[in-house]
C-alpha atoms as a PDB file:
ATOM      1  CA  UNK A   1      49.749  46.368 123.019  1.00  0.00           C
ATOM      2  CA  UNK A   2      47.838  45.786 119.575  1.00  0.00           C
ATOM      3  CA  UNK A   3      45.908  43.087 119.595  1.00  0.00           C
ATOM      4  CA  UNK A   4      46.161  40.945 115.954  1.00  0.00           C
ATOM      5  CA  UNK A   5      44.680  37.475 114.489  1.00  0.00           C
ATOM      6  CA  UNK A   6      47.311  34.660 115.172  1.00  0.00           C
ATOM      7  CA  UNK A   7      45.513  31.114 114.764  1.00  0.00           C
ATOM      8  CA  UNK A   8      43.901  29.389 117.740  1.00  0.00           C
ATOM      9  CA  UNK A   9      42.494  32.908 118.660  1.00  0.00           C
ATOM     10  CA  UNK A  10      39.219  32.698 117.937  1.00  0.00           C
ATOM     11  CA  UNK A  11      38.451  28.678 118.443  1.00  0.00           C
ATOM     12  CA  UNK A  12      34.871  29.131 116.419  1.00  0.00           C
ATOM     13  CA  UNK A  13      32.039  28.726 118.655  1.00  0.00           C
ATOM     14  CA  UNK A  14      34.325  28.352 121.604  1.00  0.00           C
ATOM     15  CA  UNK A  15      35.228  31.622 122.532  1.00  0.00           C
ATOM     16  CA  UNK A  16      31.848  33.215 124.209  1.00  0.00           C
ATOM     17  CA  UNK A  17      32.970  35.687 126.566  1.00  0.00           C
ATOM     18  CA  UNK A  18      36.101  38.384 126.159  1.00  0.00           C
ATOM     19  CA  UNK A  19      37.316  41.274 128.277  1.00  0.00           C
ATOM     20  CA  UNK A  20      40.571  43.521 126.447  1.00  0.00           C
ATOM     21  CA  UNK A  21      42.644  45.236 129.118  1.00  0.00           C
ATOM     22  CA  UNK A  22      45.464  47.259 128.225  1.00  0.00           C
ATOM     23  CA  UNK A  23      44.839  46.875 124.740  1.00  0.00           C
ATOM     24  CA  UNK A  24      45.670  49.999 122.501  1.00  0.00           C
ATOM     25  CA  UNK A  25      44.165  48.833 118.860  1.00  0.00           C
ATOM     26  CA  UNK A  26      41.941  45.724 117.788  1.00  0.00           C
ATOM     27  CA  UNK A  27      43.998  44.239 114.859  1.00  0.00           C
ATOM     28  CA  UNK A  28      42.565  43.315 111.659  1.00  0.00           C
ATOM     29  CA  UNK A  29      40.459  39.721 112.152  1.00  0.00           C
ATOM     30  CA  UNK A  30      41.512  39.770 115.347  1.00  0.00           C
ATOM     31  CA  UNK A  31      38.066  38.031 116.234  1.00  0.00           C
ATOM     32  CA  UNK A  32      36.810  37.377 112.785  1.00  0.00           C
ATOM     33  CA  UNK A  33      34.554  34.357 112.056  1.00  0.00           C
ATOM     34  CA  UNK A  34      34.149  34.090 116.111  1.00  0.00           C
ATOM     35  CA  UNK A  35      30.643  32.467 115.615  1.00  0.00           C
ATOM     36  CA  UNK A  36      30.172  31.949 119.504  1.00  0.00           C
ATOM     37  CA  UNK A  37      30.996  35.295 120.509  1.00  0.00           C
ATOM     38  CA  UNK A  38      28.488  36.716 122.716  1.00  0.00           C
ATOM     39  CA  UNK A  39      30.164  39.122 125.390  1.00  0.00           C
ATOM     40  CA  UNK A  40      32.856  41.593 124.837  1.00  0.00           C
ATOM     41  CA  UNK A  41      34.369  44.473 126.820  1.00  0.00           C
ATOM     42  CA  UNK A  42      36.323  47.225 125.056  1.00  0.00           C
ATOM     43  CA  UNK A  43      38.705  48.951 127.301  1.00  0.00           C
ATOM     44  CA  UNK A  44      38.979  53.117 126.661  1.00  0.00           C
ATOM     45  CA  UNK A  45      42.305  52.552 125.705  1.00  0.00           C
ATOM     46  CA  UNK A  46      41.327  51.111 121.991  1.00  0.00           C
ATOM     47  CA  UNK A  47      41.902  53.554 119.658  1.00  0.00           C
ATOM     48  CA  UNK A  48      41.419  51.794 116.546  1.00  0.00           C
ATOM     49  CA  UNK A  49      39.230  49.056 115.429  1.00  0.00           C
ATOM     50  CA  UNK A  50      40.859  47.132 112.108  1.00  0.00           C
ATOM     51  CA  UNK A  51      39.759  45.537 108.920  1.00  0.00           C
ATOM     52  CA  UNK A  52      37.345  42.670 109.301  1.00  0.00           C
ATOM     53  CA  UNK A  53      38.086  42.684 113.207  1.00  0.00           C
ATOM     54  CA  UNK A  54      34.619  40.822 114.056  1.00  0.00           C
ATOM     55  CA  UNK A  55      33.241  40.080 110.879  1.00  0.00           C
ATOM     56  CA  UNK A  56      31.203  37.115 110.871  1.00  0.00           C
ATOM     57  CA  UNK A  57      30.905  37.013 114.732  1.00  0.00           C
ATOM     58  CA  UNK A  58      27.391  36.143 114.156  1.00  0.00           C
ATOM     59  CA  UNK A  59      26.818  35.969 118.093  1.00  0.00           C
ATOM     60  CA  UNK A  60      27.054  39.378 118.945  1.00  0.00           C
ATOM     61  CA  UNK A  61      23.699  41.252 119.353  1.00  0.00           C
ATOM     62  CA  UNK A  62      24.918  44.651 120.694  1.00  0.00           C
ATOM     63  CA  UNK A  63      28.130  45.971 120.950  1.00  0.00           C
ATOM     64  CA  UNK A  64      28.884  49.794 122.951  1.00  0.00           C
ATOM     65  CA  UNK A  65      32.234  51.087 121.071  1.00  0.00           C
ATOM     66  CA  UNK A  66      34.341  53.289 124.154  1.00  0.00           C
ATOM     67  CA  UNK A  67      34.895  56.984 123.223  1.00  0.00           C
ATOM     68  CA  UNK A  68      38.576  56.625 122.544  1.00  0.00           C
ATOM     69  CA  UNK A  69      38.228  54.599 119.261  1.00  0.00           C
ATOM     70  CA  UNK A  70      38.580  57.098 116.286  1.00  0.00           C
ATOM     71  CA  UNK A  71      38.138  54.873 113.115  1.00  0.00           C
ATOM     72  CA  UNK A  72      36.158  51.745 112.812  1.00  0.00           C
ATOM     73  CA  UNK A  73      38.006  49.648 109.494  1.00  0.00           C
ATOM     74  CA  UNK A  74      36.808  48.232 106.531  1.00  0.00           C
ATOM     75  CA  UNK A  75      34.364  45.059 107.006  1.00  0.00           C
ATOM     76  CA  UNK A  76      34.683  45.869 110.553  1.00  0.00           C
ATOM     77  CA  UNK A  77      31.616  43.921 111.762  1.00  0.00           C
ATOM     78  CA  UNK A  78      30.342  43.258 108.285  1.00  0.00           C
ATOM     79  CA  UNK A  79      28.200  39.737 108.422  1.00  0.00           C
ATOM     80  CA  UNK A  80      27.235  40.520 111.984  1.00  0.00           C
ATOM     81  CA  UNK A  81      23.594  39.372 111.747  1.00  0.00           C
ATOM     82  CA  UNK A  82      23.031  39.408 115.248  1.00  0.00           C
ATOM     83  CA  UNK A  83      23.212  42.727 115.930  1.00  0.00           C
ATOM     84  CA  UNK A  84      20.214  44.829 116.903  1.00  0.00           C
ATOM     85  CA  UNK A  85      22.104  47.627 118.905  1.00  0.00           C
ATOM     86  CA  UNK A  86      25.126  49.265 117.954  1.00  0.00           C
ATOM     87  CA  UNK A  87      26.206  52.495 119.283  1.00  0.00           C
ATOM     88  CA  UNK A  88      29.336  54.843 117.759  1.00  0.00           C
ATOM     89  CA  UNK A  89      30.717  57.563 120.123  1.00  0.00           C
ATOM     90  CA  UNK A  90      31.359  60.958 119.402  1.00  0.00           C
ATOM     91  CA  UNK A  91      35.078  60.299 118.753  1.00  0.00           C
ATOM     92  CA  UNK A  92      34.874  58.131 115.658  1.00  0.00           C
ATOM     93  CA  UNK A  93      35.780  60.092 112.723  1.00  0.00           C
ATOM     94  CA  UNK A  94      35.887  57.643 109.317  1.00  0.00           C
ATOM     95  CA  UNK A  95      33.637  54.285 109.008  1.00  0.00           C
ATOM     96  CA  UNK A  96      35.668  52.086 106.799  1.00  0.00           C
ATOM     97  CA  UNK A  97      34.585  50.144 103.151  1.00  0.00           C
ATOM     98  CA  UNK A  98      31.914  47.693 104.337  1.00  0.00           C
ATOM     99  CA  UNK A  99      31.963  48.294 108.052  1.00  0.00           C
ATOM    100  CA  UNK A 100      28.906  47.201 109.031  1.00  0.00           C
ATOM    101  CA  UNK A 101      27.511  45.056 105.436  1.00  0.00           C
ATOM    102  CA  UNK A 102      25.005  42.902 105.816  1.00  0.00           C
ATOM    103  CA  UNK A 103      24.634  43.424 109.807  1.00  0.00           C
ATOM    104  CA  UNK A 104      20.449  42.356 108.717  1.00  0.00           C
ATOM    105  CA  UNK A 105      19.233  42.872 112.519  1.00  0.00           C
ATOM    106  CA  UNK A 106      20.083  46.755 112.879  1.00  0.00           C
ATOM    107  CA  UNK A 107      16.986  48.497 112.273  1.00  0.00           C
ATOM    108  CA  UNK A 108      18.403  51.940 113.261  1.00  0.00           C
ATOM    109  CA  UNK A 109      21.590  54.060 113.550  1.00  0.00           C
ATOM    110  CA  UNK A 110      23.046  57.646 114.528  1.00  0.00           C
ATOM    111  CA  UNK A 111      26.060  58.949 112.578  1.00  0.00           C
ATOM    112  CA  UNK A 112      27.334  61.060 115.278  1.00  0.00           C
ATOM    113  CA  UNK A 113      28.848  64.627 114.523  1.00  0.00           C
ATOM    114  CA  UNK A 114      32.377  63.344 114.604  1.00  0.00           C
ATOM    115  CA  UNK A 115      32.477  61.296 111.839  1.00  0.00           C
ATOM    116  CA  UNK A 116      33.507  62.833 108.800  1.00  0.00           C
ATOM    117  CA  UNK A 117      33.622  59.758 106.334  1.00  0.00           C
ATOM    118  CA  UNK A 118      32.037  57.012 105.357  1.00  0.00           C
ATOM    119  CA  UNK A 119      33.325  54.196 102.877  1.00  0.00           C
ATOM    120  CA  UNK A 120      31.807  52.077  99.830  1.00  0.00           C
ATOM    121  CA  UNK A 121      29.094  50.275 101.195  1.00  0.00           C
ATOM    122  CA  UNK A 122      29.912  51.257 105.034  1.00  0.00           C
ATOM    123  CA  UNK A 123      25.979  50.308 105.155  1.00  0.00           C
ATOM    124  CA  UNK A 124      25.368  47.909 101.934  1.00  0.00           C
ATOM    125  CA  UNK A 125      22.854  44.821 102.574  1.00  0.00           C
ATOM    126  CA  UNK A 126      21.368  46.202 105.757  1.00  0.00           C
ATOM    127  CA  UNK A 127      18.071  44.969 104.438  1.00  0.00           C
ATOM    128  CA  UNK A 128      16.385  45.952 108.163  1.00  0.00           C
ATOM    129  CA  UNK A 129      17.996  49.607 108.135  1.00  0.00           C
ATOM    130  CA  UNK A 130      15.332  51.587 108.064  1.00  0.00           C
ATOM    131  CA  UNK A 131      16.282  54.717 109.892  1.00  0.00           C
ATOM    132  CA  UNK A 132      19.147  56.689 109.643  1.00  0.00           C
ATOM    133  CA  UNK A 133      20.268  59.971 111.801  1.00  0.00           C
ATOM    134  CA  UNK A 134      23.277  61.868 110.594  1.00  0.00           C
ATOM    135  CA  UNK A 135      23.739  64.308 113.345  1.00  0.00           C
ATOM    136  CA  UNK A 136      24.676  67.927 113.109  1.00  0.00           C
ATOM    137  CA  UNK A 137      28.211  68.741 112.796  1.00  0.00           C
ATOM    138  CA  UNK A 138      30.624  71.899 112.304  1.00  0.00           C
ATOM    139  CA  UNK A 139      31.627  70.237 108.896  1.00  0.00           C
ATOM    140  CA  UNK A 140      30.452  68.191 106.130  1.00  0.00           C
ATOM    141  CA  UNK A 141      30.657  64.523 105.636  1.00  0.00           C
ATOM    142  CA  UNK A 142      31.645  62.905 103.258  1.00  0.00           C
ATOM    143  CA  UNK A 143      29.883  59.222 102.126  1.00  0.00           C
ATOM    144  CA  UNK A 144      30.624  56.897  99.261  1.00  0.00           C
ATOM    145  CA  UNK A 145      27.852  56.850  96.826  1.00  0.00           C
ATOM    146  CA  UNK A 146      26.940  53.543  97.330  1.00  0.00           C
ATOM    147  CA  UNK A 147      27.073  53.565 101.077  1.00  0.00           C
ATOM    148  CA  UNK A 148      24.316  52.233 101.561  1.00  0.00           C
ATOM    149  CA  UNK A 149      23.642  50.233  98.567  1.00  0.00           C
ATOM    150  CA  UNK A 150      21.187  47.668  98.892  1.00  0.00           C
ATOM    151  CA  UNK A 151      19.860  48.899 101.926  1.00  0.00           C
ATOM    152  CA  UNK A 152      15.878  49.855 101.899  1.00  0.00           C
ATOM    153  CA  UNK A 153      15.949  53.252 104.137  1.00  0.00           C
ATOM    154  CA  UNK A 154      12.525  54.657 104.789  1.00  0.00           C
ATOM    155  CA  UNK A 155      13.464  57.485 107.265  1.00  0.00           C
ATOM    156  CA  UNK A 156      16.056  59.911 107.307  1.00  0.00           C
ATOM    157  CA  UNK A 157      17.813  62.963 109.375  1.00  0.00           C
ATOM    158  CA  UNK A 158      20.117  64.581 107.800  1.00  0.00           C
ATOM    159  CA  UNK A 159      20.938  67.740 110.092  1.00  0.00           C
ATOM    160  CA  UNK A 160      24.285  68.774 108.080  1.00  0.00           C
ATOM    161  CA  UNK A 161      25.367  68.917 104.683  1.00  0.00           C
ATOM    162  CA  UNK A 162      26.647  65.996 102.809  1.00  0.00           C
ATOM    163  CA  UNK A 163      29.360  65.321 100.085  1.00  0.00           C
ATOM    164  CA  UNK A 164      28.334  62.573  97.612  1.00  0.00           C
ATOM    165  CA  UNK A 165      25.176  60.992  96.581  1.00  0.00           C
ATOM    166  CA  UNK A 166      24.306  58.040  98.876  1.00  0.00           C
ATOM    167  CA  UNK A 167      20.403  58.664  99.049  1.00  0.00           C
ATOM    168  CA  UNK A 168      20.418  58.540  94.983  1.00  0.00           C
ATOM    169  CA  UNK A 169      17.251  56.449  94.183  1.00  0.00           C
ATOM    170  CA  UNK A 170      16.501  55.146  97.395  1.00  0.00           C
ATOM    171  CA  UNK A 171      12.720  54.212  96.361  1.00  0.00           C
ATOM    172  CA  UNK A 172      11.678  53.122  99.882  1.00  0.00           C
ATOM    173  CA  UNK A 173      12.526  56.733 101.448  1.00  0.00           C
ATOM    174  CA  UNK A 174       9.438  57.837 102.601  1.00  0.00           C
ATOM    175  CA  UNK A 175      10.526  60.663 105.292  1.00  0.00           C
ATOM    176  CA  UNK A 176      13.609  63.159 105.296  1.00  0.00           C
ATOM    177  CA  UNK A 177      14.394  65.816 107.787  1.00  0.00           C
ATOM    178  CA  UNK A 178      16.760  68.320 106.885  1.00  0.00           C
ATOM    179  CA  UNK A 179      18.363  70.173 109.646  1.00  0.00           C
ATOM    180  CA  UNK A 180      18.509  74.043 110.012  1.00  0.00           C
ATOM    181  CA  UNK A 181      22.383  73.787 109.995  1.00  0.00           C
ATOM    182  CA  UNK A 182      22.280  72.857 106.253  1.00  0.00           C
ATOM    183  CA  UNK A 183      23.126  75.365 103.814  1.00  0.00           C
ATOM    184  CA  UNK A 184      23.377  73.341 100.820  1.00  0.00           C
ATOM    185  CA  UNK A 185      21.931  70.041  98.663  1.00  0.00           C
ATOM    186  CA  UNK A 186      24.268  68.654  95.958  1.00  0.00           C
ATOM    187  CA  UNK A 187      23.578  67.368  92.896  1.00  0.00           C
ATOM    188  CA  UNK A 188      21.328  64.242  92.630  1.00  0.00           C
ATOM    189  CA  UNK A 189      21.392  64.154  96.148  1.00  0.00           C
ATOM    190  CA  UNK A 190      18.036  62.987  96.175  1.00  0.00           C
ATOM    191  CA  UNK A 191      17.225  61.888  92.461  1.00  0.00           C
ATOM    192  CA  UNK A 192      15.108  58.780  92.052  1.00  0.00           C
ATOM    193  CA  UNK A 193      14.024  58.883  95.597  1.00  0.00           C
ATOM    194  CA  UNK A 194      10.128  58.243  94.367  1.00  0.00           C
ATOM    195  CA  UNK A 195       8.817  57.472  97.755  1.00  0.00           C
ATOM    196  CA  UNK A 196       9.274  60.599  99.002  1.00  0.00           C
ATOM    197  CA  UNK A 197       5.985  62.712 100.414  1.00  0.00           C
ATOM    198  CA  UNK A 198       6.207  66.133 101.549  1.00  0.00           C
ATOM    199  CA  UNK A 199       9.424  68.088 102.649  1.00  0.00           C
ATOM    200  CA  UNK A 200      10.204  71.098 104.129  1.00  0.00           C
ATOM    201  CA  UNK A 201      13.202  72.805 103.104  1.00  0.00           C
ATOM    202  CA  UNK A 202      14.924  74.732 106.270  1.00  0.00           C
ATOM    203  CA  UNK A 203      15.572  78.429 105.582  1.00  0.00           C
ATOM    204  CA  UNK A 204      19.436  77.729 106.218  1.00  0.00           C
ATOM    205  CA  UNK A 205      19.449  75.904 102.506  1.00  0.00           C
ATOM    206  CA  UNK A 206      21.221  79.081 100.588  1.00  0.00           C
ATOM    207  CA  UNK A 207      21.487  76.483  97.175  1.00  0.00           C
ATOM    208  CA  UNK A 208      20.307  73.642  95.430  1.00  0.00           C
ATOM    209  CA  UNK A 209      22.380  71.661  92.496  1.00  0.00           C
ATOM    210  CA  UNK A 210      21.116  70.411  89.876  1.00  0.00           C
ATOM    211  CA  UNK A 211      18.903  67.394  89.708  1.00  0.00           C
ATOM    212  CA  UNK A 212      18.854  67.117  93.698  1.00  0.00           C
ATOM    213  CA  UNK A 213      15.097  66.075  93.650  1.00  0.00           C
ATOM    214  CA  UNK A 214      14.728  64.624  90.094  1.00  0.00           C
ATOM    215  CA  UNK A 215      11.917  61.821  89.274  1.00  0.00           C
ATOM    216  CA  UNK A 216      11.107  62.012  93.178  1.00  0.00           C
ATOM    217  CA  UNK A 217       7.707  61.673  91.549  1.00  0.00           C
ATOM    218  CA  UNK A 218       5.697  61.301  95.555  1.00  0.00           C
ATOM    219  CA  UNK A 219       6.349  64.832  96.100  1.00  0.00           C
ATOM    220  CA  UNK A 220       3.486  66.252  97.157  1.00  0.00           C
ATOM    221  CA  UNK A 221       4.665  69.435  98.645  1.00  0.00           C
END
Protein backbone atom coordinates (compact mmCIF):
# COMPACT_ATOMS: atom_id res chain seq x y z
CA UNK A 1 0.00 0.00 0.00
CA UNK A 2 1.08 3.83 -0.17
CA UNK A 3 2.19 5.00 2.73
CA UNK A 4 0.77 8.91 3.49
CA UNK A 5 1.00 11.57 6.54
CA UNK A 6 -2.14 11.05 8.82
CA UNK A 7 -1.45 12.82 12.34
CA UNK A 8 0.12 10.90 15.22
CA UNK A 9 2.55 9.43 12.55
CA UNK A 10 5.48 10.95 13.18
CA UNK A 11 5.21 11.74 17.22
CA UNK A 12 8.39 14.37 16.88
CA UNK A 13 11.35 13.08 18.55
CA UNK A 14 9.57 9.88 19.37
CA UNK A 15 9.75 7.91 16.46
CA UNK A 16 13.66 6.74 16.21
CA UNK A 17 13.65 3.60 14.45
CA UNK A 18 11.34 2.50 11.18
CA UNK A 19 11.31 -0.54 8.94
CA UNK A 20 8.52 -0.22 5.61
CA UNK A 21 7.46 -3.67 4.45
CA UNK A 22 5.18 -4.06 1.72
CA UNK A 23 5.08 -0.56 1.08
CA UNK A 24 4.75 0.49 -2.69
CA UNK A 25 5.26 4.56 -2.47
CA UNK A 26 6.36 6.93 0.52
CA UNK A 27 3.52 9.57 0.54
CA UNK A 28 4.09 13.15 0.66
CA UNK A 29 5.21 14.16 4.58
CA UNK A 30 4.76 10.91 5.34
CA UNK A 31 7.71 11.38 7.94
CA UNK A 32 8.15 15.08 7.70
CA UNK A 33 9.36 17.11 10.72
CA UNK A 34 10.35 13.50 12.35
CA UNK A 35 13.16 15.24 14.41
CA UNK A 36 14.12 11.87 16.22
CA UNK A 37 14.41 9.83 13.28
CA UNK A 38 17.54 8.00 13.18
CA UNK A 39 17.04 4.45 11.47
CA UNK A 40 15.05 3.66 8.45
CA UNK A 41 14.72 0.67 6.11
CA UNK A 42 13.31 1.10 2.60
CA UNK A 43 11.89 -2.03 1.24
CA UNK A 44 12.64 -2.62 -2.88
CA UNK A 45 9.17 -2.37 -3.34
CA UNK A 46 9.09 1.71 -2.99
CA UNK A 47 8.80 3.09 -6.12
CA UNK A 48 8.27 6.59 -5.38
CA UNK A 49 9.43 8.89 -2.76
CA UNK A 50 6.81 12.11 -2.37
CA UNK A 51 6.89 15.78 -1.69
CA UNK A 52 8.48 16.77 1.58
CA UNK A 53 8.43 12.95 2.66
CA UNK A 54 11.36 13.49 5.36
CA UNK A 55 11.94 16.99 5.32
CA UNK A 56 13.08 18.28 8.47
CA UNK A 57 13.98 14.78 9.86
CA UNK A 58 16.99 16.40 11.20
CA UNK A 59 18.14 12.91 12.74
CA UNK A 60 18.98 11.14 9.81
CA UNK A 61 22.73 11.07 8.89
CA UNK A 62 22.71 8.61 5.93
CA UNK A 63 20.06 7.24 4.13
CA UNK A 64 20.70 4.17 1.08
CA UNK A 65 17.55 4.77 -1.40
CA UNK A 66 16.66 0.79 -2.89
CA UNK A 67 16.97 0.53 -6.72
CA UNK A 68 13.27 0.38 -7.36
CA UNK A 69 12.50 4.07 -6.46
CA UNK A 70 12.34 6.09 -9.79
CA UNK A 71 11.63 9.75 -8.66
CA UNK A 72 12.62 11.35 -5.46
CA UNK A 73 9.75 14.56 -4.95
CA UNK A 74 10.01 17.99 -4.34
CA UNK A 75 11.56 18.99 -0.76
CA UNK A 76 12.07 15.39 -0.44
CA UNK A 77 14.66 15.52 2.38
CA UNK A 78 15.11 19.25 2.14
CA UNK A 79 16.22 20.59 5.88
CA UNK A 80 17.94 17.29 6.49
CA UNK A 81 21.05 18.69 8.22
CA UNK A 82 22.18 15.55 9.42
CA UNK A 83 23.01 13.98 6.53
CA UNK A 84 26.58 13.23 5.51
CA UNK A 85 25.87 10.16 3.18
CA UNK A 86 23.29 9.88 0.74
CA UNK A 87 23.35 7.51 -2.05
CA UNK A 88 20.75 7.54 -5.35
CA UNK A 89 20.57 4.28 -7.39
CA UNK A 90 20.75 3.88 -10.89
CA UNK A 91 16.93 3.77 -11.25
CA UNK A 92 16.03 7.29 -10.19
CA UNK A 93 15.20 9.28 -13.13
CA UNK A 94 13.87 13.09 -11.97
CA UNK A 95 15.05 14.82 -8.51
CA UNK A 96 12.17 16.98 -7.59
CA UNK A 97 12.06 21.17 -6.74
CA UNK A 98 14.14 21.36 -3.55
CA UNK A 99 14.88 17.72 -2.92
CA UNK A 100 17.65 17.84 -0.97
CA UNK A 101 17.80 22.11 0.15
CA UNK A 102 19.66 22.94 2.77
CA UNK A 103 20.82 19.16 3.64
CA UNK A 104 24.32 21.47 5.14
CA UNK A 105 26.25 18.08 6.12
CA UNK A 106 26.55 16.50 2.47
CA UNK A 107 29.85 17.34 1.30
CA UNK A 108 29.59 15.15 -1.86
CA UNK A 109 27.19 13.55 -4.38
CA UNK A 110 26.93 11.32 -7.68
CA UNK A 111 24.09 12.06 -10.13
CA UNK A 112 23.90 8.67 -11.48
CA UNK A 113 23.29 8.05 -15.33
CA UNK A 114 19.61 7.47 -14.84
CA UNK A 115 18.51 10.57 -13.85
CA UNK A 116 17.43 12.75 -16.45
CA UNK A 117 16.08 15.85 -14.42
CA UNK A 118 16.69 17.88 -11.87
CA UNK A 119 14.30 20.64 -10.32
CA UNK A 120 14.66 24.41 -9.02
CA UNK A 121 16.98 24.28 -6.36
CA UNK A 122 17.11 20.24 -6.21
CA UNK A 123 20.61 21.33 -4.49
CA UNK A 124 20.00 25.12 -3.17
CA UNK A 125 21.67 25.96 0.40
CA UNK A 126 23.98 22.98 0.45
CA UNK A 127 26.56 25.33 1.84
CA UNK A 128 29.05 22.00 2.46
CA UNK A 129 28.49 20.66 -1.26
CA UNK A 130 31.54 20.83 -2.56
CA UNK A 131 31.78 18.06 -5.07
CA UNK A 132 29.55 17.07 -7.56
CA UNK A 133 29.73 13.91 -10.14
CA UNK A 134 27.18 13.80 -12.89
CA UNK A 135 27.86 10.47 -14.37
CA UNK A 136 27.90 9.49 -17.98
CA UNK A 137 24.71 8.71 -19.56
CA UNK A 138 23.18 7.74 -23.13
CA UNK A 139 21.21 11.12 -22.89
CA UNK A 140 21.32 14.53 -21.64
CA UNK A 141 20.06 15.93 -18.45
CA UNK A 142 18.29 18.34 -17.91
CA UNK A 143 18.78 20.82 -14.50
CA UNK A 144 16.98 23.93 -13.42
CA UNK A 145 19.19 26.88 -13.59
CA UNK A 146 19.25 27.52 -10.18
CA UNK A 147 19.76 23.99 -9.03
CA UNK A 148 22.10 24.56 -7.08
CA UNK A 149 21.70 28.05 -6.05
CA UNK A 150 23.40 29.03 -3.07
CA UNK A 151 25.49 26.19 -2.97
CA UNK A 152 29.52 26.92 -3.04
CA UNK A 153 30.74 23.90 -5.49
CA UNK A 154 34.48 23.74 -5.88
CA UNK A 155 34.76 20.44 -7.90
CA UNK A 156 32.96 19.13 -10.66
CA UNK A 157 32.45 15.96 -13.18
CA UNK A 158 30.44 16.44 -15.65
CA UNK A 159 30.89 13.25 -18.01
CA UNK A 160 27.65 14.04 -20.29
CA UNK A 161 26.09 16.91 -21.73
CA UNK A 162 23.78 19.14 -19.89
CA UNK A 163 20.57 21.21 -20.69
CA UNK A 164 20.39 24.50 -18.73
CA UNK A 165 22.79 26.64 -16.95
CA UNK A 166 23.21 25.51 -13.31
CA UNK A 167 27.11 26.12 -13.03
CA UNK A 168 26.38 29.94 -14.22
CA UNK A 169 28.69 32.01 -11.89
CA UNK A 170 29.59 29.55 -9.51
CA UNK A 171 32.76 31.67 -8.20
CA UNK A 172 34.04 28.93 -5.85
CA UNK A 173 34.47 26.30 -8.87
CA UNK A 174 37.89 25.67 -8.89
CA UNK A 175 38.06 22.14 -10.86
CA UNK A 176 35.81 20.72 -13.80
CA UNK A 177 36.19 17.49 -15.63
CA UNK A 178 34.47 17.09 -18.72
CA UNK A 179 33.91 13.63 -19.88
CA UNK A 180 34.87 12.22 -23.37
CA UNK A 181 31.12 11.37 -23.93
CA UNK A 182 30.34 15.13 -24.24
CA UNK A 183 29.80 16.53 -27.52
CA UNK A 184 28.52 19.81 -26.65
CA UNK A 185 28.64 23.05 -23.99
CA UNK A 186 25.60 25.39 -24.05
CA UNK A 187 25.40 28.75 -23.70
CA UNK A 188 26.65 30.38 -20.43
CA UNK A 189 27.16 27.11 -19.24
CA UNK A 190 30.03 28.21 -17.46
CA UNK A 191 29.88 32.16 -17.47
CA UNK A 192 30.99 33.89 -14.29
CA UNK A 193 32.64 30.82 -13.03
CA UNK A 194 35.96 33.07 -12.03
CA UNK A 195 37.57 30.44 -9.97
CA UNK A 196 38.18 28.32 -12.56
CA UNK A 197 42.10 27.23 -13.39
CA UNK A 198 43.00 25.20 -16.24
CA UNK A 199 40.65 22.87 -18.35
CA UNK A 200 40.97 20.49 -20.82
CA UNK A 201 38.41 20.27 -23.35
CA UNK A 202 37.82 16.38 -24.47
CA UNK A 203 38.08 15.88 -28.24
CA UNK A 204 34.34 14.54 -28.18
CA UNK A 205 33.21 18.49 -27.68
CA UNK A 206 32.06 19.00 -31.60
CA UNK A 207 30.54 22.82 -30.34
CA UNK A 208 30.60 25.49 -28.02
CA UNK A 209 27.62 28.26 -27.55
CA UNK A 210 28.04 31.34 -26.98
CA UNK A 211 29.30 32.84 -23.79
CA UNK A 212 29.95 29.21 -22.24
CA UNK A 213 33.22 30.44 -20.53
CA UNK A 214 32.59 34.23 -20.24
CA UNK A 215 34.37 36.43 -17.34
CA UNK A 216 35.84 32.93 -16.10
CA UNK A 217 38.70 35.36 -15.61
CA UNK A 218 41.18 32.21 -13.58
CA UNK A 219 41.60 30.60 -16.80
CA UNK A 220 44.88 29.92 -17.19
CA UNK A 221 44.86 27.39 -19.90
Amino acid sequence: RDLNHWDGLCLSEQLKTVELQNVSAIGASAFSGCTGLTSLTIPNSVSEIGAFAFSGCTGLTSFTVPNSVSSIGASAFSGCTGLTSFTIPNSVSEIGASAFSGCTGLSSLTIPSSVNAIGAEAFGDCINLAEITIAEGETSISISNDGFKNTPLKTLFLYRNINGRPFEYISTLQELTLGKSMTSIGSNAFCGCSGLGNLTIPNSVMSIEDNAFSYCTGLRR
